[in-house]
PDB file of N, CA and C in Angstrom:
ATOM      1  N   UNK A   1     -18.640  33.255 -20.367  1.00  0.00           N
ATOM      2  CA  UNK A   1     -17.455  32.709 -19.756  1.00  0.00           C
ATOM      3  C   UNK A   1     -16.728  33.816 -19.010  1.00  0.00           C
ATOM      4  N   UNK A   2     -16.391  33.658 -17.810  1.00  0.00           N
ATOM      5  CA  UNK A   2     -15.476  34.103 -16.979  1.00  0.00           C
ATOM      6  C   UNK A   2     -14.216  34.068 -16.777  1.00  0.00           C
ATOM      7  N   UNK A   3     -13.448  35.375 -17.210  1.00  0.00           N
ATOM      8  CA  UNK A   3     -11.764  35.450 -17.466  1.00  0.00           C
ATOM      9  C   UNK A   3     -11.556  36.127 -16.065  1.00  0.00           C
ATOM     10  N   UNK A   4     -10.438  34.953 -15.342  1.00  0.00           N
ATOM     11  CA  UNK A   4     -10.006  35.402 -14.152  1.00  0.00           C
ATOM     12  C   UNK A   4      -8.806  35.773 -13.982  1.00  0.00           C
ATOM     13  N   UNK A   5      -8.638  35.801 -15.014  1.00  0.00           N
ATOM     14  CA  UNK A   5      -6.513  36.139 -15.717  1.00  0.00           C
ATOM     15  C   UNK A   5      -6.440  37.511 -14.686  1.00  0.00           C
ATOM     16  N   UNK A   6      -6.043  38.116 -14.244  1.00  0.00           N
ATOM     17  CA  UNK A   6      -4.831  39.211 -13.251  1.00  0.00           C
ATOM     18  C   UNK A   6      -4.925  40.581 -14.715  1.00  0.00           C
ATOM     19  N   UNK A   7      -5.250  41.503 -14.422  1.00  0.00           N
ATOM     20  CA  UNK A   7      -4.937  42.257 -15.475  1.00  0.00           C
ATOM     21  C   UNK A   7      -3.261  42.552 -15.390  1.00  0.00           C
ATOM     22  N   UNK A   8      -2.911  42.723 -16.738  1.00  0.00           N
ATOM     23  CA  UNK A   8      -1.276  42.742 -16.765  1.00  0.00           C
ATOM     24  C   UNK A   8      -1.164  44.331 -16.622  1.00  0.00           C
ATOM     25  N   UNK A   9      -0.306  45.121 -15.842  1.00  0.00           N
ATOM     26  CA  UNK A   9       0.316  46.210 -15.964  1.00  0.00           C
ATOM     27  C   UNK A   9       1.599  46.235 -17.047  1.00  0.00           C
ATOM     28  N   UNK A  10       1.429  46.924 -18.104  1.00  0.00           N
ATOM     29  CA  UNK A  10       2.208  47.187 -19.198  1.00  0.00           C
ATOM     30  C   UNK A  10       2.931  48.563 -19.576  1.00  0.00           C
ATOM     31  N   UNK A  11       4.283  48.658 -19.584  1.00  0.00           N
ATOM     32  CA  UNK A  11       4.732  49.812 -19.919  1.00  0.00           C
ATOM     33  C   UNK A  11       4.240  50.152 -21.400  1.00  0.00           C
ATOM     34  N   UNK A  12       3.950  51.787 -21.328  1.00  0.00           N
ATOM     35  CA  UNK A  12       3.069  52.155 -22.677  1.00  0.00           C
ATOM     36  C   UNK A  12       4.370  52.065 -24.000  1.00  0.00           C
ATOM     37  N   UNK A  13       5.642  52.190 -23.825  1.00  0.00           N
ATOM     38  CA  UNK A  13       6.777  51.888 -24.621  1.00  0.00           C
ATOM     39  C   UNK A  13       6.591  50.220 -25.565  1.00  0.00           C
ATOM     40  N   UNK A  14       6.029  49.421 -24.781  1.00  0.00           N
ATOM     41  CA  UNK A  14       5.600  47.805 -25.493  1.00  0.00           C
ATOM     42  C   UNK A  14       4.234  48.449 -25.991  1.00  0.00           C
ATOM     43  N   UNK A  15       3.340  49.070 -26.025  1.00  0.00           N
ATOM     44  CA  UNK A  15       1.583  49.050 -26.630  1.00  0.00           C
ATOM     45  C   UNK A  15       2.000  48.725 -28.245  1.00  0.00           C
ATOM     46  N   UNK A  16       3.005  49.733 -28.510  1.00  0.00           N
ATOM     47  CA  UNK A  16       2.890  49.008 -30.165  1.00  0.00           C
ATOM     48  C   UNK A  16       3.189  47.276 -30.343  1.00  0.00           C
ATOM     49  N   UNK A  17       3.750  46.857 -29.626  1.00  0.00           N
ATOM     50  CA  UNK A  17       4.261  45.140 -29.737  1.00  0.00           C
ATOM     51  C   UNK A  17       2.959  44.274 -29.593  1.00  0.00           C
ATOM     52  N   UNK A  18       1.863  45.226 -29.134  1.00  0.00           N
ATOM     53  CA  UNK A  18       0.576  44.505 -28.889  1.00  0.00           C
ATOM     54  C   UNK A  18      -0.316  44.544 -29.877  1.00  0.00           C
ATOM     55  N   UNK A  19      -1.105  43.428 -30.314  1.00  0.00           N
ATOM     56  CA  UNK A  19      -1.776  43.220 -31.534  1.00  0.00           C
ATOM     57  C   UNK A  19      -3.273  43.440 -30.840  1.00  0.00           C
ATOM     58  N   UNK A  20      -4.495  44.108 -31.395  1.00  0.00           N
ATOM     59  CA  UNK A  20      -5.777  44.282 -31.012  1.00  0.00           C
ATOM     60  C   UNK A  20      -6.765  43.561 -32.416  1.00  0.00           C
ATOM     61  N   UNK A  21      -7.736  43.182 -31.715  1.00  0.00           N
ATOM     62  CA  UNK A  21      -8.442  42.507 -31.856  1.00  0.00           C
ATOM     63  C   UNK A  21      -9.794  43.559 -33.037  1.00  0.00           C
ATOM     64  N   UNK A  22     -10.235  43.148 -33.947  1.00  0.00           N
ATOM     65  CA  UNK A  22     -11.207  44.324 -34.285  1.00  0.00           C
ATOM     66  C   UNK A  22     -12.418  44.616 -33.600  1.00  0.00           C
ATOM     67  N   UNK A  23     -12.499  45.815 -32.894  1.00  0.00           N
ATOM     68  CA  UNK A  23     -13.694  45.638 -32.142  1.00  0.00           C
ATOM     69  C   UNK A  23     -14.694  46.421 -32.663  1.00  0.00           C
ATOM     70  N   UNK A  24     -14.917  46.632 -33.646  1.00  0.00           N
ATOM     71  CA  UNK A  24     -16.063  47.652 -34.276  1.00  0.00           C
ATOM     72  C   UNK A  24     -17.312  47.170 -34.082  1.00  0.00           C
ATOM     73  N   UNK A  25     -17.395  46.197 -33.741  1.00  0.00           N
ATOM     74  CA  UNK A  25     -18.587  45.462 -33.594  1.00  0.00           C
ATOM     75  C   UNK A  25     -19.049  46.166 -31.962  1.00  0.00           C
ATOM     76  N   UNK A  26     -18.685  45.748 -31.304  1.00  0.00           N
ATOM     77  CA  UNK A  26     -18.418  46.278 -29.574  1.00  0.00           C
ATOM     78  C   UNK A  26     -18.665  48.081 -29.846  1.00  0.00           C
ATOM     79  N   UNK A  27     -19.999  48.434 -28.798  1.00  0.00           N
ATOM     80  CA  UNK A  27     -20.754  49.187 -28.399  1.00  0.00           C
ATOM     81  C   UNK A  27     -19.941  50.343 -27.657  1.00  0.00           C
ATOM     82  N   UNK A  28     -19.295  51.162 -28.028  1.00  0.00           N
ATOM     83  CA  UNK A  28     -18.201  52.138 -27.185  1.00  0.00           C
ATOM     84  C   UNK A  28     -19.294  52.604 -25.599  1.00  0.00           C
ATOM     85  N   UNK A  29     -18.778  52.517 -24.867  1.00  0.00           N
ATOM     86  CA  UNK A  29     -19.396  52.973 -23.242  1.00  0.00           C
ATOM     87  C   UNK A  29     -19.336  54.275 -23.553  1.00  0.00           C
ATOM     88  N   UNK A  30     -20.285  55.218 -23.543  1.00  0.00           N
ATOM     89  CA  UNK A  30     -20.374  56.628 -23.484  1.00  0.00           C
ATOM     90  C   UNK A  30     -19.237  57.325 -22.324  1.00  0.00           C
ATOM     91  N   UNK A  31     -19.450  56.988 -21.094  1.00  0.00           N
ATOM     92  CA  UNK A  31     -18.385  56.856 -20.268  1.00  0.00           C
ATOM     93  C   UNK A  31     -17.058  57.072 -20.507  1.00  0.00           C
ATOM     94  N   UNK A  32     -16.564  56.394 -21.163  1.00  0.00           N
ATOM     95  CA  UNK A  32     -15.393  56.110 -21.581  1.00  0.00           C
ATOM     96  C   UNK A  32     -14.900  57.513 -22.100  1.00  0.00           C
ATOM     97  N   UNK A  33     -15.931  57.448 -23.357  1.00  0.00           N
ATOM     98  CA  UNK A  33     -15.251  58.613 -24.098  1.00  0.00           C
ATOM     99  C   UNK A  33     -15.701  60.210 -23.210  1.00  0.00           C
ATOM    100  N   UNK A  34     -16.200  60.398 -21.910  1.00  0.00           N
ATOM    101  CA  UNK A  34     -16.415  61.562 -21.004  1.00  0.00           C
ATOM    102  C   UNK A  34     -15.300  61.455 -20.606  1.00  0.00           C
ATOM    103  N   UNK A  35     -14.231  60.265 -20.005  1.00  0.00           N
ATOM    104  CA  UNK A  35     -13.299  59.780 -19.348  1.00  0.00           C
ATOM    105  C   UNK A  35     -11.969  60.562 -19.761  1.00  0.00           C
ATOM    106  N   UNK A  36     -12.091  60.152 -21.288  1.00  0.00           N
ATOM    107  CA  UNK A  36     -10.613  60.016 -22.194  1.00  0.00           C
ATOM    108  C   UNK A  36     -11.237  61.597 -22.195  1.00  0.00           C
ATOM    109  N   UNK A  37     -11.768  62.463 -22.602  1.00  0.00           N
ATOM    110  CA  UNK A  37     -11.765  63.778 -22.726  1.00  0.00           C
ATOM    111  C   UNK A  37     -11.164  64.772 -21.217  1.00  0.00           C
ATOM    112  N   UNK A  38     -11.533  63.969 -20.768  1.00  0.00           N
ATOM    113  CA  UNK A  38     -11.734  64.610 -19.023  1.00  0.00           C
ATOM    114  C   UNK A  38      -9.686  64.098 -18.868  1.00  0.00           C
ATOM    115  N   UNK A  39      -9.432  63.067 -18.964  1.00  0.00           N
ATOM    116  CA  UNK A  39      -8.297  62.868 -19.118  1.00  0.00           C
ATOM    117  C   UNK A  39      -6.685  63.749 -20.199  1.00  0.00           C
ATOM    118  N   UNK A  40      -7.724  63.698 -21.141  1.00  0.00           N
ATOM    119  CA  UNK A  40      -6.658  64.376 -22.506  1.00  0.00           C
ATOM    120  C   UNK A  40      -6.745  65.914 -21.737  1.00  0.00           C
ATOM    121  N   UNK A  41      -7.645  66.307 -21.314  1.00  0.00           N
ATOM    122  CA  UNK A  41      -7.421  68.054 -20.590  1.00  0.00           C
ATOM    123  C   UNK A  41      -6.299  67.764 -19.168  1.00  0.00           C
ATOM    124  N   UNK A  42      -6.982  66.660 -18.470  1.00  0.00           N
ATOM    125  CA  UNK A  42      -5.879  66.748 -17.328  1.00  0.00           C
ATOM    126  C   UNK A  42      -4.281  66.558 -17.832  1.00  0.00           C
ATOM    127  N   UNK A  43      -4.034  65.732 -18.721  1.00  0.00           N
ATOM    128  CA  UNK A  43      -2.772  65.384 -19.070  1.00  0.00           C
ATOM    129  C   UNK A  43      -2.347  66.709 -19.824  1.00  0.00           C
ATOM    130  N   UNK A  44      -2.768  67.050 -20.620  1.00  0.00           N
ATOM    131  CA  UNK A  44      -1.855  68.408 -21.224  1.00  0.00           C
ATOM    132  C   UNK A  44      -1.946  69.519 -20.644  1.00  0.00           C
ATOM    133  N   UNK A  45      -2.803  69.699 -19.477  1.00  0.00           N
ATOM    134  CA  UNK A  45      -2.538  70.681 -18.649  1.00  0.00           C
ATOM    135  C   UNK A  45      -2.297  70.680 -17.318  1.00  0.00           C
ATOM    136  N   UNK A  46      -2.128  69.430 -17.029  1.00  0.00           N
ATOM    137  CA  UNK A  46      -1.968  69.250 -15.351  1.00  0.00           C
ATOM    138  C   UNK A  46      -0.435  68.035 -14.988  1.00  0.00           C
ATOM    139  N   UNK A  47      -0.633  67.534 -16.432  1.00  0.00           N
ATOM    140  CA  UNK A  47       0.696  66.189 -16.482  1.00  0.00           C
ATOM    141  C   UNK A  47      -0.388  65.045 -15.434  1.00  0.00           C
ATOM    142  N   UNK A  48      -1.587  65.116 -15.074  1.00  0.00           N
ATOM    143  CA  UNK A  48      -2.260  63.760 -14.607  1.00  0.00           C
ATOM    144  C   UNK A  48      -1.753  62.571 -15.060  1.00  0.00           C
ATOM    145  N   UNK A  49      -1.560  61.394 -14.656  1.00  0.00           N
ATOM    146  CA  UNK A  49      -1.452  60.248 -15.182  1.00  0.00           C
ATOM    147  C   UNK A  49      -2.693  59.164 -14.801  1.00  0.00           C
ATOM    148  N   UNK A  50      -3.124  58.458 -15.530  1.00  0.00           N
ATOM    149  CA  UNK A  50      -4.174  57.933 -15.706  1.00  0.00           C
ATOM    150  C   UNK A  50      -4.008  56.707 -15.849  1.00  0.00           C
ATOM    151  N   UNK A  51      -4.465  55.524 -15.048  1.00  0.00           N
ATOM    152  CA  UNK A  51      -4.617  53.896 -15.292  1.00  0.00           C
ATOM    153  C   UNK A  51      -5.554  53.661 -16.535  1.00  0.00           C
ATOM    154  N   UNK A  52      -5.184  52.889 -17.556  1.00  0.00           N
ATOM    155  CA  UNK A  52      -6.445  53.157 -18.421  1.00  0.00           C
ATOM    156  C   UNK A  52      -6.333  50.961 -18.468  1.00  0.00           C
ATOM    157  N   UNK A  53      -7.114  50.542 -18.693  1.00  0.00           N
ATOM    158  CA  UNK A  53      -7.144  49.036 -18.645  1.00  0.00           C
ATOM    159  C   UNK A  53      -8.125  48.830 -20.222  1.00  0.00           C
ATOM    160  N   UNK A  54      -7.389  47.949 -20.911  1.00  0.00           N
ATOM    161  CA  UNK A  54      -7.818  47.579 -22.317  1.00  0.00           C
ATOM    162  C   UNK A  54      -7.474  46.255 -22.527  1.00  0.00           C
ATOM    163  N   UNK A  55      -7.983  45.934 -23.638  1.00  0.00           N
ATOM    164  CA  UNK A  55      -8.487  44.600 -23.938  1.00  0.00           C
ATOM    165  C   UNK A  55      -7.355  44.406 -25.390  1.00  0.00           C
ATOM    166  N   UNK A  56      -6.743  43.370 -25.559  1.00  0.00           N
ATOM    167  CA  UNK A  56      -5.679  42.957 -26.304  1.00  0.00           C
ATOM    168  C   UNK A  56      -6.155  41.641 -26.827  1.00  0.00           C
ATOM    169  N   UNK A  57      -5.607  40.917 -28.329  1.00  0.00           N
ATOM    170  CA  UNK A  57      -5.259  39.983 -28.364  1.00  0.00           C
ATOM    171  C   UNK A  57      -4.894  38.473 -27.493  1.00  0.00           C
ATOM    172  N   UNK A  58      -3.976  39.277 -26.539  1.00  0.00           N
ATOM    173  CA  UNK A  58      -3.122  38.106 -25.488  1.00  0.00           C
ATOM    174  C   UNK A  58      -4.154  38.257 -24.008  1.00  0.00           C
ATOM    175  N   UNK A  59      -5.488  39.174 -24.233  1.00  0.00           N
ATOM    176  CA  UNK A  59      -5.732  39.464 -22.503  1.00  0.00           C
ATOM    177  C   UNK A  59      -6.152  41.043 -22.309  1.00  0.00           C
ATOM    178  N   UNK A  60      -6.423  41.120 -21.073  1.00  0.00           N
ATOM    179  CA  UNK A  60      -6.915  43.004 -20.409  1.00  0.00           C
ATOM    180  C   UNK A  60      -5.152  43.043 -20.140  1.00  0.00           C
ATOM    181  N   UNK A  61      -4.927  44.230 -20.297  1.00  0.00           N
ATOM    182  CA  UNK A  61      -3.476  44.884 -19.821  1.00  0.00           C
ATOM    183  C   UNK A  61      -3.980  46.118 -18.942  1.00  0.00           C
ATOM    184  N   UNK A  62      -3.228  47.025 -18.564  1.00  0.00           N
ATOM    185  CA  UNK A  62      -3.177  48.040 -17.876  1.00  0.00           C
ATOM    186  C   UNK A  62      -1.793  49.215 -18.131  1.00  0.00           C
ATOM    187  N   UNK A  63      -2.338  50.077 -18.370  1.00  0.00           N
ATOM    188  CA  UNK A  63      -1.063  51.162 -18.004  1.00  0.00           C
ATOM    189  C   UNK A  63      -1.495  52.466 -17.896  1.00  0.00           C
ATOM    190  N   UNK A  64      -0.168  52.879 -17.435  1.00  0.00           N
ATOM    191  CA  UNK A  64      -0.664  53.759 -16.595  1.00  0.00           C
ATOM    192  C   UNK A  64       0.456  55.252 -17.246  1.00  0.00           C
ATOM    193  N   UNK A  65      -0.320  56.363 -17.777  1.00  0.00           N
ATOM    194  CA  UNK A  65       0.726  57.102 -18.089  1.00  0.00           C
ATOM    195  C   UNK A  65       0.055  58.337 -18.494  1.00  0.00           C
ATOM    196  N   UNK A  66       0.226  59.366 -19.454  1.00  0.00           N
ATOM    197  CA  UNK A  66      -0.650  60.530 -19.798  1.00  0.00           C
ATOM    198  C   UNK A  66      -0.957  60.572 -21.166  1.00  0.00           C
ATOM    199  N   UNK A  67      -2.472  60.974 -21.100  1.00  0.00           N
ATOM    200  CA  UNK A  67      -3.242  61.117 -22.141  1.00  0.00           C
ATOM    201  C   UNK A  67      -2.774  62.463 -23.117  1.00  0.00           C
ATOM    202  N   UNK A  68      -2.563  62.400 -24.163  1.00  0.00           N
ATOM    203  CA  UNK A  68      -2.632  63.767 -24.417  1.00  0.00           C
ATOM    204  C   UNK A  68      -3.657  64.075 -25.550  1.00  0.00           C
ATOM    205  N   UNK A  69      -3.765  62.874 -26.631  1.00  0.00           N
ATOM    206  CA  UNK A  69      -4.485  63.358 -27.431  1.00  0.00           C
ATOM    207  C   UNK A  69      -5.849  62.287 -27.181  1.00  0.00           C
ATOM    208  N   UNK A  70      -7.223  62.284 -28.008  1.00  0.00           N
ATOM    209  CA  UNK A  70      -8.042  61.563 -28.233  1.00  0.00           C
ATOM    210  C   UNK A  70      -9.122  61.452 -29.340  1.00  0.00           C
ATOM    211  N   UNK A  71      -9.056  61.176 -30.321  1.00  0.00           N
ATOM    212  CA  UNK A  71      -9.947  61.146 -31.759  1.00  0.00           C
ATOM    213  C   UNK A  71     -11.236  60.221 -31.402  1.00  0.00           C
ATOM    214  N   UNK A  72     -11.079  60.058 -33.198  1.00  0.00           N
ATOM    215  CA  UNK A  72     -12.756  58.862 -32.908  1.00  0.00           C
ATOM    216  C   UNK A  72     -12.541  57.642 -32.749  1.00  0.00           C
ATOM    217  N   UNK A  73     -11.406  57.573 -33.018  1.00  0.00           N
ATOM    218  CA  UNK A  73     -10.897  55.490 -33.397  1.00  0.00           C
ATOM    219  C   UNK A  73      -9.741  55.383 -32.021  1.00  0.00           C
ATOM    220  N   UNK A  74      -8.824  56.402 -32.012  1.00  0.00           N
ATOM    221  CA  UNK A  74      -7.553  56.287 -31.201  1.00  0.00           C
ATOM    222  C   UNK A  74      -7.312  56.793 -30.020  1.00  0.00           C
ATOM    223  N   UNK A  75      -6.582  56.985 -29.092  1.00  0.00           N
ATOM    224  CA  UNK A  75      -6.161  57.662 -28.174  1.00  0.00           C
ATOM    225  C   UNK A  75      -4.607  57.743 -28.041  1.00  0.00           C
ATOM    226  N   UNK A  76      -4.080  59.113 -27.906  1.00  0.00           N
ATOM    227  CA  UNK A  76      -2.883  58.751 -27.956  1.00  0.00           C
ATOM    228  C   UNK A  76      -1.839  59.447 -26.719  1.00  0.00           C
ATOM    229  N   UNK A  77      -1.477  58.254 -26.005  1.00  0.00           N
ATOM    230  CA  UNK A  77      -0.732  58.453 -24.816  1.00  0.00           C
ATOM    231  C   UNK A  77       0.627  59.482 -25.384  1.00  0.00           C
ATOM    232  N   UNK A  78       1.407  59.946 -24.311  1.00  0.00           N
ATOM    233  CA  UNK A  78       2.305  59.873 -24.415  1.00  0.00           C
ATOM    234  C   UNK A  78       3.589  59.517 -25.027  1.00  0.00           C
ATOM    235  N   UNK A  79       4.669  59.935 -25.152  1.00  0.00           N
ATOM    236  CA  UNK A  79       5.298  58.934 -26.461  1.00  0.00           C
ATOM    237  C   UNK A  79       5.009  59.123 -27.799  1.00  0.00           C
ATOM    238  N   UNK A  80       3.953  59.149 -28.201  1.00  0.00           N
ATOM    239  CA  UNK A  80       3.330  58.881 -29.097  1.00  0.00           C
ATOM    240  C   UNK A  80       2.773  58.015 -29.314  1.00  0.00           C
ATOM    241  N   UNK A  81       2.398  56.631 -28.684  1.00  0.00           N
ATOM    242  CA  UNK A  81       1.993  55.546 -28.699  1.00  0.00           C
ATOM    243  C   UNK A  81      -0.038  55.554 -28.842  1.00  0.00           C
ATOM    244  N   UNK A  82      -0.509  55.055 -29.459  1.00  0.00           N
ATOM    245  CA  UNK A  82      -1.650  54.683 -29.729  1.00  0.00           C
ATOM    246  C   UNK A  82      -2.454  53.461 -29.317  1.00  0.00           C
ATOM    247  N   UNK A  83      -3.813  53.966 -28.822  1.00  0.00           N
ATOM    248  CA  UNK A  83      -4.840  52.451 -28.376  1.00  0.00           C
ATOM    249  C   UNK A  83      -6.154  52.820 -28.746  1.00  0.00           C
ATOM    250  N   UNK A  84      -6.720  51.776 -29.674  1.00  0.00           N
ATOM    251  CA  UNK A  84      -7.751  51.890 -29.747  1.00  0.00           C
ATOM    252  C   UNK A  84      -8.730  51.964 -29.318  1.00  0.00           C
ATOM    253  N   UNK A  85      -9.500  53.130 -29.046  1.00  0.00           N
ATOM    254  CA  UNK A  85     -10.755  53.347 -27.583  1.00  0.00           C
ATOM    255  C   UNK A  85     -11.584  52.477 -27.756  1.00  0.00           C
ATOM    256  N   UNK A  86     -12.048  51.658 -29.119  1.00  0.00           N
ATOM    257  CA  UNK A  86     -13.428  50.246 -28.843  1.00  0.00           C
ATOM    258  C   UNK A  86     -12.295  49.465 -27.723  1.00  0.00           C
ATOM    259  N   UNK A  87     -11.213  49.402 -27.597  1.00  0.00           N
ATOM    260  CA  UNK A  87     -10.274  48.332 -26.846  1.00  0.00           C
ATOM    261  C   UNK A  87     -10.485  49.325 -25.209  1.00  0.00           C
ATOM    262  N   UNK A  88     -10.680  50.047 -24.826  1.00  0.00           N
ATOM    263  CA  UNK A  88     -10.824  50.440 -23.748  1.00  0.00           C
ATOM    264  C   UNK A  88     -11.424  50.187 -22.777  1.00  0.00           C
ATOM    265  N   UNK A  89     -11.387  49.689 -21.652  1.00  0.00           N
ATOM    266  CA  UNK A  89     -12.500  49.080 -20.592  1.00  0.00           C
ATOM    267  C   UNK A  89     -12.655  50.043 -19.543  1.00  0.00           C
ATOM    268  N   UNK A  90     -11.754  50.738 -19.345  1.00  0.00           N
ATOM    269  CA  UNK A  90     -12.015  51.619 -17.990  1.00  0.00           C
ATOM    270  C   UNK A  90     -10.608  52.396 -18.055  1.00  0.00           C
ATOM    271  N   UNK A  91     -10.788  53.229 -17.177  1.00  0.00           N
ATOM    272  CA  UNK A  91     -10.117  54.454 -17.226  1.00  0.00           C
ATOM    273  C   UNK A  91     -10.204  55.520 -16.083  1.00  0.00           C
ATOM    274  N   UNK A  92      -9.223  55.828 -15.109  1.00  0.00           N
ATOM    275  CA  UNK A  92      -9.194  56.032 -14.173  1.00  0.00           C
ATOM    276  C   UNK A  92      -7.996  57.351 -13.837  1.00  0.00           C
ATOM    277  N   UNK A  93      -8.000  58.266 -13.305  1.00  0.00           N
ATOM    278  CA  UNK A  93      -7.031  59.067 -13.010  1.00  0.00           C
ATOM    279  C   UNK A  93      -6.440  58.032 -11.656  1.00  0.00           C
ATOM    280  N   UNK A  94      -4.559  58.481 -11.500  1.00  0.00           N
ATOM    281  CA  UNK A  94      -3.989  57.844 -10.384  1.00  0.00           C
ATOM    282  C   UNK A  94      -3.844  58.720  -9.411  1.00  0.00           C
TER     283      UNK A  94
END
């Protein structure tokens, strides 16, 4: 099935108000995690900001802000706010 929903742009200040889905099952894109590394260096040493688009409960969202940290389960923007990388779809410097 084909979801034609608009990805939502979301301030990373709401990510905690967002409920995720368990995705442990779902195959992490090698990609991804070259991405979020390549990202967590630009953000704590360059202030890069990065579109990252993930998969939620309600839908794909989008936001856009700096990486600083990245583990095995989490990633953690800015703020302090947290997203789970199986929830990650793509990831993009702006």
């Amino acid at each position: 099935m084909e979801n034609n929903t608009p990805t939502q742009l979301v301030e990373k200040e709401n990510i905690p108000q967002l409920s995720f889905s368990k995705t442990s099952q779902r195959k992490l894109n090698p990609s991804i995690l070259k991405e979020l590394d390549l990202a967590m260096r630009g953000g704590n040493t360059d202030k890069i900001k990065y579109r990252i688009e993930f998969s939620t409960n309600t839908g794909v969202k989008q936001v856009e802000t700096t990486v600083w940290a990245a583990g095995e389960k989490y990633v953690c923007l800015k703020g302090g706010v947290w997203i789970p990388i199986a929830n990650i779809l793509s990831i993009r410097s702006l």
